[in-house]
C-alpha atoms as a PDB file:
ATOM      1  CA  UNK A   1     128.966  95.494 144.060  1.00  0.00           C
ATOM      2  CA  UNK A   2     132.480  95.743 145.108  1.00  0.00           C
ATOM      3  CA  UNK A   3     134.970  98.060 143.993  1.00  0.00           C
ATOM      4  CA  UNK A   4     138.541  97.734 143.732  1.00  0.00           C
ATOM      5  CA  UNK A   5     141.523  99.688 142.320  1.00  0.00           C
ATOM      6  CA  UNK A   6     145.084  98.068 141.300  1.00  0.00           C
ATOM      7  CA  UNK A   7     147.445 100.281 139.901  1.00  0.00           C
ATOM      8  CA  UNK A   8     151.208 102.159 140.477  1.00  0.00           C
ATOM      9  CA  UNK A   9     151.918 106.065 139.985  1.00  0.00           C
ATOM     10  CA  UNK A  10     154.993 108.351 140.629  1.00  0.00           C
ATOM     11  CA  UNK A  11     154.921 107.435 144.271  1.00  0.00           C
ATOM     12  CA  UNK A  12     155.646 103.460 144.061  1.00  0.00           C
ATOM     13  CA  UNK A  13     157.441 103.487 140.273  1.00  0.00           C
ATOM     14  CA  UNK A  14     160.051 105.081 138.418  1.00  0.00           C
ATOM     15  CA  UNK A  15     159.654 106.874 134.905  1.00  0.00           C
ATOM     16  CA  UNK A  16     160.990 103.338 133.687  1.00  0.00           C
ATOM     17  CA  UNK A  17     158.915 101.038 134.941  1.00  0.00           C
ATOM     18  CA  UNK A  18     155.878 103.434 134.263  1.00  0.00           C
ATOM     19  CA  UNK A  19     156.434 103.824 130.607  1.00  0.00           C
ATOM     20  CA  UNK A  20     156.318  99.755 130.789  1.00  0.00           C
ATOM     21  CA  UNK A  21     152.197 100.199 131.658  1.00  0.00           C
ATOM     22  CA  UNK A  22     151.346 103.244 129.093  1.00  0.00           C
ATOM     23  CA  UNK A  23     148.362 103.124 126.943  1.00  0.00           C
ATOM     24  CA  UNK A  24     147.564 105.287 123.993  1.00  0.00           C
ATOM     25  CA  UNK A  25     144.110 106.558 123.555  1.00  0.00           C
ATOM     26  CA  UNK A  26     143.286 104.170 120.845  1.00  0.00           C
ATOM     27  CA  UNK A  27     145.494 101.079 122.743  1.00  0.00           C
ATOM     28  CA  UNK A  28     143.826 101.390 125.861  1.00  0.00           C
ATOM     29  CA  UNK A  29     140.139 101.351 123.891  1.00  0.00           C
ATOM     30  CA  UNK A  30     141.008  98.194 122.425  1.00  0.00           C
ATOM     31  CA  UNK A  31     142.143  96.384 125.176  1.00  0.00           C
ATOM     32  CA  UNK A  32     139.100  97.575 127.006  1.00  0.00           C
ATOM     33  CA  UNK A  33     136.703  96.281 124.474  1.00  0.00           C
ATOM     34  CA  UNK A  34     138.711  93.220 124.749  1.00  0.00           C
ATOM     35  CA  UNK A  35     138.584  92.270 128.168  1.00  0.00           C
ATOM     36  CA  UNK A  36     135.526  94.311 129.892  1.00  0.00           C
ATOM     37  CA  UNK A  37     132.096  92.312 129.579  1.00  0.00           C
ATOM     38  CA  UNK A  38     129.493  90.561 131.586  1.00  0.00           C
ATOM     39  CA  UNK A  39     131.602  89.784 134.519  1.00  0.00           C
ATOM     40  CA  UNK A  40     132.502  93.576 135.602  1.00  0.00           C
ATOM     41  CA  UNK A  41     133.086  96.740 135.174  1.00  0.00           C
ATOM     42  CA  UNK A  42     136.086  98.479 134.634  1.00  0.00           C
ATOM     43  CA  UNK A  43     137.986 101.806 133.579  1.00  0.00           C
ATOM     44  CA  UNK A  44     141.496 103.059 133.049  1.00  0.00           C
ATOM     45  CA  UNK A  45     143.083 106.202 134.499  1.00  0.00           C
ATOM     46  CA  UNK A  46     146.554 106.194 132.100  1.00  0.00           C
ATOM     47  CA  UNK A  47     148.388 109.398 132.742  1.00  0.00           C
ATOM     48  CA  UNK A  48     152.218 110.043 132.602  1.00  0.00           C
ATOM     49  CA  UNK A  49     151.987 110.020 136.193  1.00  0.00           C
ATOM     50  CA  UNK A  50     150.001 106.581 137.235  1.00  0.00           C
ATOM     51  CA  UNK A  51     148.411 103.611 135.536  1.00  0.00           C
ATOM     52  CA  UNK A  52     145.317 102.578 137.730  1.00  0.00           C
ATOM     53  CA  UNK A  53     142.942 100.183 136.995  1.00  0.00           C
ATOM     54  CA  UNK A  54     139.328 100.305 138.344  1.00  0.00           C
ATOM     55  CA  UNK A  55     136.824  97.275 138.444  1.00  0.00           C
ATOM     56  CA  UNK A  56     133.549  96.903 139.695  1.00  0.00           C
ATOM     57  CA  UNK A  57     132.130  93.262 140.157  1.00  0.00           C
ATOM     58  CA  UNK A  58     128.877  91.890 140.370  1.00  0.00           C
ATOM     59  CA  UNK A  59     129.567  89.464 142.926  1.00  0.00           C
ATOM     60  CA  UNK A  60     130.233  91.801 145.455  1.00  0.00           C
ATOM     61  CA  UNK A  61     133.414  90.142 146.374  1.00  0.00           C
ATOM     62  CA  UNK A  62     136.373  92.461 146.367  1.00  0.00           C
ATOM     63  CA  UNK A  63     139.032  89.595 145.769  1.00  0.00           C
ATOM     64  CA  UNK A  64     136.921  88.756 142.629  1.00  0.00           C
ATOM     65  CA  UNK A  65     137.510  92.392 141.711  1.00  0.00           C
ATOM     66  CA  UNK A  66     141.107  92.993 142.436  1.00  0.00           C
ATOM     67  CA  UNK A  67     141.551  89.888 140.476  1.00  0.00           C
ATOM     68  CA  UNK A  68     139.949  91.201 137.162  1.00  0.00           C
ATOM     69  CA  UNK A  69     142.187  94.716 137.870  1.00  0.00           C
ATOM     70  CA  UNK A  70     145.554  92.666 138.177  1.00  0.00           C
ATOM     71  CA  UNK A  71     144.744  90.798 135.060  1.00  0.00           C
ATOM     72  CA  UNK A  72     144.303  93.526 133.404  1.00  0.00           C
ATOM     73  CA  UNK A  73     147.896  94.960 133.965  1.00  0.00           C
ATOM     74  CA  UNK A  74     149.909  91.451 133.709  1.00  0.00           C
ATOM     75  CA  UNK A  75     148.213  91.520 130.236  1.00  0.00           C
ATOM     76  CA  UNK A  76     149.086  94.948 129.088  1.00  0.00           C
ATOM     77  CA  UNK A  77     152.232  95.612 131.002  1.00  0.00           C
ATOM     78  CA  UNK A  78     155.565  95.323 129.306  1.00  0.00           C
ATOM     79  CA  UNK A  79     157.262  93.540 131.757  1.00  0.00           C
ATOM     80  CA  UNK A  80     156.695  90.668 134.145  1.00  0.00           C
ATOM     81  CA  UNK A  81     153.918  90.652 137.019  1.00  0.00           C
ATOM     82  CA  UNK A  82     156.483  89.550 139.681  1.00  0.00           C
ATOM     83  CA  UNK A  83     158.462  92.763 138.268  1.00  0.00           C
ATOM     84  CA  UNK A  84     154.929  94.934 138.858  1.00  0.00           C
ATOM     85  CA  UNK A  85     154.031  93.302 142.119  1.00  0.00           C
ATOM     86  CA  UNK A  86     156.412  95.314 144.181  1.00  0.00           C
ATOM     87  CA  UNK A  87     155.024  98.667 142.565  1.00  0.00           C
ATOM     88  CA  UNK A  88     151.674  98.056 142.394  1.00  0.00           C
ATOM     89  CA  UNK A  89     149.291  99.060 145.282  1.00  0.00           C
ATOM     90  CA  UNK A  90     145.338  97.851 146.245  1.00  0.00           C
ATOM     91  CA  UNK A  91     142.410  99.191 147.479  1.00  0.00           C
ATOM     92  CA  UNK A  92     138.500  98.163 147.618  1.00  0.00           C
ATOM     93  CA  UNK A  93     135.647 100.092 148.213  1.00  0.00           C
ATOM     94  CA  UNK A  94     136.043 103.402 150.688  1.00  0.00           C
ATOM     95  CA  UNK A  95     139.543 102.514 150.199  1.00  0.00           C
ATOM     96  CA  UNK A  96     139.337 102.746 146.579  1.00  0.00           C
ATOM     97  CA  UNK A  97     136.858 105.442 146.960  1.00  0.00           C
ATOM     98  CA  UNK A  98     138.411 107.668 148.701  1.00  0.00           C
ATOM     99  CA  UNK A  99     141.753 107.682 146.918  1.00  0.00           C
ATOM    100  CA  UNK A 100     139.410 108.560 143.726  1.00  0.00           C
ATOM    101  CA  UNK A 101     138.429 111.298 145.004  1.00  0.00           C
ATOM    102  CA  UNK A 102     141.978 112.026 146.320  1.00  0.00           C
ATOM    103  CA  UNK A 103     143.295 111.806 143.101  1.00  0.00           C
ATOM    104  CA  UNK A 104     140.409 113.661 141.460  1.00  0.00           C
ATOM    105  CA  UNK A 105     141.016 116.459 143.519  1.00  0.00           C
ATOM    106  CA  UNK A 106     144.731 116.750 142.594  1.00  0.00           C
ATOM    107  CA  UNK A 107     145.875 115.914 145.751  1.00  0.00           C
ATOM    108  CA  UNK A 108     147.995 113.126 144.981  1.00  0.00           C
ATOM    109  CA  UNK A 109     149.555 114.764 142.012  1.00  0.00           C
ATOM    110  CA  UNK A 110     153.449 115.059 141.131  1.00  0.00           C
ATOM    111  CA  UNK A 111     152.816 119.041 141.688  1.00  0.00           C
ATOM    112  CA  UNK A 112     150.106 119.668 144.237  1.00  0.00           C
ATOM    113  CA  UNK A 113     146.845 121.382 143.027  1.00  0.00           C
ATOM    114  CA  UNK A 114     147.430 120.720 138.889  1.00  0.00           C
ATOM    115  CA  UNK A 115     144.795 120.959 137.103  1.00  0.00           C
ATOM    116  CA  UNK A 116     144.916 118.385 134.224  1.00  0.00           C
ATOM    117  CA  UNK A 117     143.851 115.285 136.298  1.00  0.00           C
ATOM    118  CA  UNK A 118     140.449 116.217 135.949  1.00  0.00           C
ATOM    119  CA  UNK A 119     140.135 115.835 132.588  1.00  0.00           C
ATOM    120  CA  UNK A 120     142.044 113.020 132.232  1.00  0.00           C
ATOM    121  CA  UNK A 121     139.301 110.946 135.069  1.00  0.00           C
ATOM    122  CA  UNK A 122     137.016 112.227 132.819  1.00  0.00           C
ATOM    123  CA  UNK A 123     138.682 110.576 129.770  1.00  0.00           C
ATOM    124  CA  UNK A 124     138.894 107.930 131.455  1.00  0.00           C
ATOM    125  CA  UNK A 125     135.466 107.743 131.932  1.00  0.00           C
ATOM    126  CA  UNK A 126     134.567 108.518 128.314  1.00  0.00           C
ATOM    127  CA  UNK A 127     136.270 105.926 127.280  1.00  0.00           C
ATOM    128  CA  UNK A 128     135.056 103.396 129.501  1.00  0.00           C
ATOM    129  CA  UNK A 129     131.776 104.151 128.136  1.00  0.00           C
ATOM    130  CA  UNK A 130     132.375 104.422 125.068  1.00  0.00           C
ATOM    131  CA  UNK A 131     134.118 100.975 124.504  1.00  0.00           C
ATOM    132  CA  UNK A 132     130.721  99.573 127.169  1.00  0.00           C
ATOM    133  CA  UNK A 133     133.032  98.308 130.107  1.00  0.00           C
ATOM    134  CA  UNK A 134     131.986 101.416 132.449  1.00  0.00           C
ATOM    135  CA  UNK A 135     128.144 100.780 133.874  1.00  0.00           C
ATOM    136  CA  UNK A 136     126.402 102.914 137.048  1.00  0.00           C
ATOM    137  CA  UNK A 137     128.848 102.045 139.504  1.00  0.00           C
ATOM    138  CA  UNK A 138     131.623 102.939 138.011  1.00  0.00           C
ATOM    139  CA  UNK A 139     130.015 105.996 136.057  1.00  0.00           C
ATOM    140  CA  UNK A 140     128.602 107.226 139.582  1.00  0.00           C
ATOM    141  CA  UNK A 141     132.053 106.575 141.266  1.00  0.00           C
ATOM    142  CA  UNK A 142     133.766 108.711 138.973  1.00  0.00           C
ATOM    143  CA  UNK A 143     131.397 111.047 137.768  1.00  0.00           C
ATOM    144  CA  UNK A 144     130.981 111.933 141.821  1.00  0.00           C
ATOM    145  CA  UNK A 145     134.900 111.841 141.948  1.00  0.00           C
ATOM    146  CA  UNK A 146     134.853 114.497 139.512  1.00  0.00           C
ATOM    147  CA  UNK A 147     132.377 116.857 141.253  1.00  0.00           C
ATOM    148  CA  UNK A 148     134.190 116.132 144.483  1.00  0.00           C
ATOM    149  CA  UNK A 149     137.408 117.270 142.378  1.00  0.00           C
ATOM    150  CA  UNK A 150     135.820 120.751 140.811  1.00  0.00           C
ATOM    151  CA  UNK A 151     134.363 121.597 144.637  1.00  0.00           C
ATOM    152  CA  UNK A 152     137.740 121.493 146.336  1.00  0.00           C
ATOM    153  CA  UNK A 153     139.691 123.590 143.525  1.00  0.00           C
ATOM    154  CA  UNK A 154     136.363 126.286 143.820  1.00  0.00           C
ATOM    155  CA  UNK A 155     136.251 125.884 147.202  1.00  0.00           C
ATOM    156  CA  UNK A 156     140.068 125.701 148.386  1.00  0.00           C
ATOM    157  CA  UNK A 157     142.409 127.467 147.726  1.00  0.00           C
ATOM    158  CA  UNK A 158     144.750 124.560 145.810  1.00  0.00           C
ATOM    159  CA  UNK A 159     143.815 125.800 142.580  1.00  0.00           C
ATOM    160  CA  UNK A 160     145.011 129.284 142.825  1.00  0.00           C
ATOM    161  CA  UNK A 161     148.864 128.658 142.180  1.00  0.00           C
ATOM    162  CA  UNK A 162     150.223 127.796 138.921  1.00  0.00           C
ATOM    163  CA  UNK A 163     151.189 124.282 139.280  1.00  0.00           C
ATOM    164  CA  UNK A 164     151.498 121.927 136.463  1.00  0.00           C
ATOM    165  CA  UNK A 165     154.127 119.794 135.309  1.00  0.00           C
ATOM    166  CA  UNK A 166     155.015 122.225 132.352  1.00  0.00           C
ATOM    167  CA  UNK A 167     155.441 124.601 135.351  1.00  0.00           C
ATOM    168  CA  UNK A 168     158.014 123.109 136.903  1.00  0.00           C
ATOM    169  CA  UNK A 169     159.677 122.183 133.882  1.00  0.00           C
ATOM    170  CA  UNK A 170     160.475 126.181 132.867  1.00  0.00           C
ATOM    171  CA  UNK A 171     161.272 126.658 136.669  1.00  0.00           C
ATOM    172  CA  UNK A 172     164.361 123.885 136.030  1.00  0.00           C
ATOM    173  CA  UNK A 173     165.162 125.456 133.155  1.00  0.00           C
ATOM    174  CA  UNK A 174     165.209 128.929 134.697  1.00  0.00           C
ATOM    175  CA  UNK A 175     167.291 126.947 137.344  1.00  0.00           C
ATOM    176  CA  UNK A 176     169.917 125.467 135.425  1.00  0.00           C
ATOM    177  CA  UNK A 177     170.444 128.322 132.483  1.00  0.00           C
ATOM    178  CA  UNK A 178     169.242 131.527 134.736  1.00  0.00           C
ATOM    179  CA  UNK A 179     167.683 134.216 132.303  1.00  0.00           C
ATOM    180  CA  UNK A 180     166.066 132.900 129.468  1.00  0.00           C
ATOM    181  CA  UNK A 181     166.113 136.391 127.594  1.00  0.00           C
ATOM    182  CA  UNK A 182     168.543 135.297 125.664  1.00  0.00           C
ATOM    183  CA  UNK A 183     168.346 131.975 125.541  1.00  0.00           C
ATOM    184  CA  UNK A 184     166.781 129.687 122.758  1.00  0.00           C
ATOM    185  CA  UNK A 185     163.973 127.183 123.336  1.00  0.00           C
ATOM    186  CA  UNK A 186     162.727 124.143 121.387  1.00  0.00           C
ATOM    187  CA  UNK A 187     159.283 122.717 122.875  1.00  0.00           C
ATOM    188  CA  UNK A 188     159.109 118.993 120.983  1.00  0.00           C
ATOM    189  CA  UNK A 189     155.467 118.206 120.817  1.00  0.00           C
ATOM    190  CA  UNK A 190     152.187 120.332 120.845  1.00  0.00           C
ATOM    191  CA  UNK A 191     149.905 118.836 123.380  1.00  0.00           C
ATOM    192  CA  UNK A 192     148.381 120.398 126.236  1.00  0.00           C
ATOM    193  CA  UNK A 193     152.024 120.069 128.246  1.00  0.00           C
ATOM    194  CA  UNK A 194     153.753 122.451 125.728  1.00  0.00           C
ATOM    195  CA  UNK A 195     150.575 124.356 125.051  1.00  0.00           C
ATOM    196  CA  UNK A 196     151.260 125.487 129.420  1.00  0.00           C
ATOM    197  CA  UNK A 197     154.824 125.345 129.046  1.00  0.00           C
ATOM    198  CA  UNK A 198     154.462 127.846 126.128  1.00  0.00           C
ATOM    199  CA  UNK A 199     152.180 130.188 128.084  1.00  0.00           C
ATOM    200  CA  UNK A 200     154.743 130.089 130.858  1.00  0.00           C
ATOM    201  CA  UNK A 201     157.534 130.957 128.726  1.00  0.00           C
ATOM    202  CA  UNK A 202     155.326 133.928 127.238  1.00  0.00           C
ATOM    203  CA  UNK A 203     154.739 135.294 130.738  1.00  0.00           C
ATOM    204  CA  UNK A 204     158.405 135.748 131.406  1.00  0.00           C
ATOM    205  CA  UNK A 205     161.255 136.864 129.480  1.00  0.00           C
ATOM    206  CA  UNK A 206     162.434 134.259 126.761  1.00  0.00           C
ATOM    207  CA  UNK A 207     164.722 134.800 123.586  1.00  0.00           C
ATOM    208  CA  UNK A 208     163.129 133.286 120.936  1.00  0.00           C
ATOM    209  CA  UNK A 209     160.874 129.698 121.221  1.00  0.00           C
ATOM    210  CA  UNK A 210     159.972 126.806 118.399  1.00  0.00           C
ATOM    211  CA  UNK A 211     157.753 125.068 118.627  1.00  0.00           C
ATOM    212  CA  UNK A 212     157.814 121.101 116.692  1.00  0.00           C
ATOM    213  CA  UNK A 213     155.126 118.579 115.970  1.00  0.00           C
ATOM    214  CA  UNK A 214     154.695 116.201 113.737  1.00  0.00           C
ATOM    215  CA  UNK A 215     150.906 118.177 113.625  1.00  0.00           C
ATOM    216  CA  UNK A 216     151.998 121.109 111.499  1.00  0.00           C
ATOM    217  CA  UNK A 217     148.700 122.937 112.452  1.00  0.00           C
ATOM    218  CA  UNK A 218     149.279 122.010 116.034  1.00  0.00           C
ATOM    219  CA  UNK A 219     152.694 123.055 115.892  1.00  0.00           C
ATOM    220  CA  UNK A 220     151.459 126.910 114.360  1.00  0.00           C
ATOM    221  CA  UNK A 221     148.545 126.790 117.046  1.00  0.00           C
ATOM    222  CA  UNK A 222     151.085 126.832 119.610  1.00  0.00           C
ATOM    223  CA  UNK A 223     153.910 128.566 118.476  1.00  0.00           C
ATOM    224  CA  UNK A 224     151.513 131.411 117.049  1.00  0.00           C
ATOM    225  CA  UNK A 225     149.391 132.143 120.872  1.00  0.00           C
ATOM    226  CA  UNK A 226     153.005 133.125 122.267  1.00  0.00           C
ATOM    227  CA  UNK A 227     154.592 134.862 119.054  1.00  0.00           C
ATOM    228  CA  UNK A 228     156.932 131.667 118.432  1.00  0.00           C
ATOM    229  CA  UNK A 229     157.620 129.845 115.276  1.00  0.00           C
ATOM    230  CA  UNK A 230     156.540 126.430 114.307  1.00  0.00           C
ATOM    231  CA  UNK A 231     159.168 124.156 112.846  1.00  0.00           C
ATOM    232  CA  UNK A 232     158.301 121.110 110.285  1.00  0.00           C
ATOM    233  CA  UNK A 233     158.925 117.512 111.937  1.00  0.00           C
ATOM    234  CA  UNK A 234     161.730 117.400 109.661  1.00  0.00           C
ATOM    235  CA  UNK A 235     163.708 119.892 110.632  1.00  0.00           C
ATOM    236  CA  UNK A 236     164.634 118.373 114.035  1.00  0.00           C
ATOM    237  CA  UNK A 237     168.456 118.209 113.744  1.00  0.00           C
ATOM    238  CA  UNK A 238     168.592 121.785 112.550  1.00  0.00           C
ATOM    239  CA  UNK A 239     166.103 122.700 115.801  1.00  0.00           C
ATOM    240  CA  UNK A 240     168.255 120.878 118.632  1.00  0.00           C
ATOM    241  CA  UNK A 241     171.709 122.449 116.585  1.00  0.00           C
ATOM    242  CA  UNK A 242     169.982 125.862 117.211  1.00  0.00           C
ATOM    243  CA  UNK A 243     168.067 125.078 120.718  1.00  0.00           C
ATOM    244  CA  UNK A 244     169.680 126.103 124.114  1.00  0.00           C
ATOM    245  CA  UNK A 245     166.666 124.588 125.950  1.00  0.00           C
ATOM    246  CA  UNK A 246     164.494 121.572 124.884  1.00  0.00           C
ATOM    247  CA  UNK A 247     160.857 120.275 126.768  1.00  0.00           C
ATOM    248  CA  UNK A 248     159.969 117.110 124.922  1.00  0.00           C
ATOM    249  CA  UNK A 249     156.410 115.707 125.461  1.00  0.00           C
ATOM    250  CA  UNK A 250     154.985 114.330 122.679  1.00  0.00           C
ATOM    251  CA  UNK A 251     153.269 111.499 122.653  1.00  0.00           C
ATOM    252  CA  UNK A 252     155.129 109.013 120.647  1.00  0.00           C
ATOM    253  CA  UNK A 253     155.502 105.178 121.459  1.00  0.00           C
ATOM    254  CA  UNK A 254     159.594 105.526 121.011  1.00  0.00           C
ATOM    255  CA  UNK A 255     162.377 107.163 121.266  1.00  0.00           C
ATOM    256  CA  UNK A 256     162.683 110.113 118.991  1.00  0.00           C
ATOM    257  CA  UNK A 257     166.041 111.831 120.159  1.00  0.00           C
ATOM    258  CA  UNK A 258     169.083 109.467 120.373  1.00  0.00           C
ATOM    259  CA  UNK A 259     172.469 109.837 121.744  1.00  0.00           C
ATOM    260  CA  UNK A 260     174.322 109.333 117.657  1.00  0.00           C
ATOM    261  CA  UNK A 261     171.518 112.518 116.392  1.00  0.00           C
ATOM    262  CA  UNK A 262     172.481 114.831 119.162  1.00  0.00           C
ATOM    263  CA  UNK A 263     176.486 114.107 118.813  1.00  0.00           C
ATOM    264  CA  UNK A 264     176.013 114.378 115.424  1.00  0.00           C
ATOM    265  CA  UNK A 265     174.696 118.058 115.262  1.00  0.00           C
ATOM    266  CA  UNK A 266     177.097 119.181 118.011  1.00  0.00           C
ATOM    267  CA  UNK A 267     179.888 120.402 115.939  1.00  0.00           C
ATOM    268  CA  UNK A 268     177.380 123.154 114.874  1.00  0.00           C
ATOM    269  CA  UNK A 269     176.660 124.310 118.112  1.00  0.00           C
ATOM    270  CA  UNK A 270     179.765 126.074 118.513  1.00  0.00           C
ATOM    271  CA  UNK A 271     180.614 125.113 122.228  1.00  0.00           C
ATOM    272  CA  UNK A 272     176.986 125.960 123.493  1.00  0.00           C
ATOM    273  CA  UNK A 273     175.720 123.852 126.478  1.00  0.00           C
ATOM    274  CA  UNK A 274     172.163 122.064 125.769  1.00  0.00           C
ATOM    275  CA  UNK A 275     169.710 121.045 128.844  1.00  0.00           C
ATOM    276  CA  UNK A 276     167.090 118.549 127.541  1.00  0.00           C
ATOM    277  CA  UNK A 277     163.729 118.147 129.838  1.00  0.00           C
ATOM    278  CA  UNK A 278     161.965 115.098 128.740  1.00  0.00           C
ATOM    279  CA  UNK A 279     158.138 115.435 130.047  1.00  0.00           C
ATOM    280  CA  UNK A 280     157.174 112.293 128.043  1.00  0.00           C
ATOM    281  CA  UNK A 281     156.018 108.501 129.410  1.00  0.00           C
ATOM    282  CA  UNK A 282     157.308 106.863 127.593  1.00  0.00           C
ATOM    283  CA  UNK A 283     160.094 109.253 127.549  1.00  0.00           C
ATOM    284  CA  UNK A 284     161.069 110.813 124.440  1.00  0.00           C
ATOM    285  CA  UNK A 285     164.708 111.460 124.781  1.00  0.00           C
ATOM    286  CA  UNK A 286     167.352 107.821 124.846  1.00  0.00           C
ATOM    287  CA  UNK A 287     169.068 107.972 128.449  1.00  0.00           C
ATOM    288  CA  UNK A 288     172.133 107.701 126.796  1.00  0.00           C
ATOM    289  CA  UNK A 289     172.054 111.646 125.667  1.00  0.00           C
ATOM    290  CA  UNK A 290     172.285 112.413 129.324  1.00  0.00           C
ATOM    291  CA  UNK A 291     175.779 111.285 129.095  1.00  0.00           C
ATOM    292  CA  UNK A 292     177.388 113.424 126.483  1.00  0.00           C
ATOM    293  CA  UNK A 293     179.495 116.186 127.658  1.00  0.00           C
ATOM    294  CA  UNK A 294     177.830 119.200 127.403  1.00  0.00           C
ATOM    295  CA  UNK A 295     173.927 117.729 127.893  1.00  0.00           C
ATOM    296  CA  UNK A 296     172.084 118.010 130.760  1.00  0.00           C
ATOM    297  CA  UNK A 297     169.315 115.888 130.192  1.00  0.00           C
ATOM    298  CA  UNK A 298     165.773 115.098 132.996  1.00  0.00           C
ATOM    299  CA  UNK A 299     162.991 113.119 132.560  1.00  0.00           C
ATOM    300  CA  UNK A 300     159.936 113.899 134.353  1.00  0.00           C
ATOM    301  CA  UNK A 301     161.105 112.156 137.647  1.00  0.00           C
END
């Protein structure tokens, strides 16, 4: 069998591009079931971070298996192939392999060393197997890329910082606002990303944090491991009028926050500045926010 591995990440494609080849759990199942089958295997490693397709094909002719990966993206991207093709990069076999393993290990992560890529190759695995397009090789492949991954955070030293996303994201904040002791923050979402970014809050100073999901028990989970409060999904114009920080990363297929809802609470905010960190692909948060006076607004790039 031959392997092969078409995809794009953080390193060859921006945020906007990226949310153009994002896959939902239940999305990414379906389009499995629809186009894995006698001819090959494949799998799908759909993070906010990289879209990466893996095939394995019978033939033993790696052409034959890039070919099956590419298709797969031209039909589920959001945008033209010729717009991909400059993004997108290939590897067969050790090639392939080895950036697996790479990957796996969280060496080829937007922060070094983080820990959540190893549960996402192993969701990606899952459900590969679960929809019948993942067979030996590519269970082996991965479920070898995972081991490799668990030895070299037990082994190394990587894993012993606190580097995540969610990390970084209080670090900006920190940044930008200085002491958050008395400072208000909204996290938009209740997913693992603002389950860490919650924890990180907790272990420094903070003034008060929400937390808002459209997941009311989520929302309490969260908000009630930190001492925080959990807001209903409805009362997000009253949350970003009281906010002084917001981390978005939900895991909606649109835009929840738009330039007309944030101008229109911002009489109430009595002259109070508002930084907006949008850890969501696709991104939570309408660019267009970023360009009110008074908003400071990143995305996860």
């Amino acid at each position: 069998m031959s392997i092969a591995l078409v995809g794009l990440s953080f390193r060859t494609a921006s945020v906007a591009l990226r949310e153009r080849l994002t896959l939902r759990h239940a999305a990414l199942g379906q389009a499995l079931a629809d186009r894995g089958g006698a001819a090959g295997e494949i799998a799908v490693l759909s993070t906010c971070n990289r879209f990466e397709v893996y095939t394995a094909d019978a033939a033993s002719e790696p052409a034959a298996a890039l070919a099956r990966a590419q298709a797969f993206i031209e039909a589920e991207g959001k945008a033209d192939l010729a717009e991909l093709t400059p993004h997108l990069y290939a590897l067969t076999d050790a090639d392939a392999t080895r950036h697996l393993f790479t990957v796996a290990a969280g060496l080829d992560s937007m922060v070094m060393g983080e820990a959540q890529i190893l549960g996402q190759v192993g969701d990606a695995l899952q459900l590969a197997l679960t929809h019948g397009t993942a067979g030996r090789q590519l269970a082996a492949l991965v479920r070898h890329a995972i081991t490799t991954g668990r030895r070299v955070r037990s082994e190394t030293a990587i894993g012993h910082g606190s580097g995540s996303v969610s990390h970084a994201a209080v670090a900006l904040a920190r940044r930008v606002c200085g002491d958050l002791h008395e400072r208000r923050v909204l996290l938009i979402g209740a997913g693992k990303m603002a389950e860490i970014a919650a924890q990180v809050l907790a272990e420094g100073t903070v003034g008060e944090v929400r937390v808002l999901n459209r997941d009311a028990e989520r929302a309490a989970a969260v908000a009630g491991a930190i001492g925080g409060t959990a807001c209903d999904w409805a009362m997000l114009p009253d949350a970003l009028a009281w906010a002084d920080v917001v981390i978005s990363s939900t895991g909606a297929p649109h835009t929840l926050i738009h330039a007309q809802s944030v101008a229109a609470i911002w009489p109430q905010r009595d002259g109070r500045s508002l930084l907006i960190i949008d850890l969501a692909v696709p991104r939570d948060v309408d660019r267009a926010v970023g360009d009110l006076a008074g908003v400071t607004l990143a995305d996860i790039d």
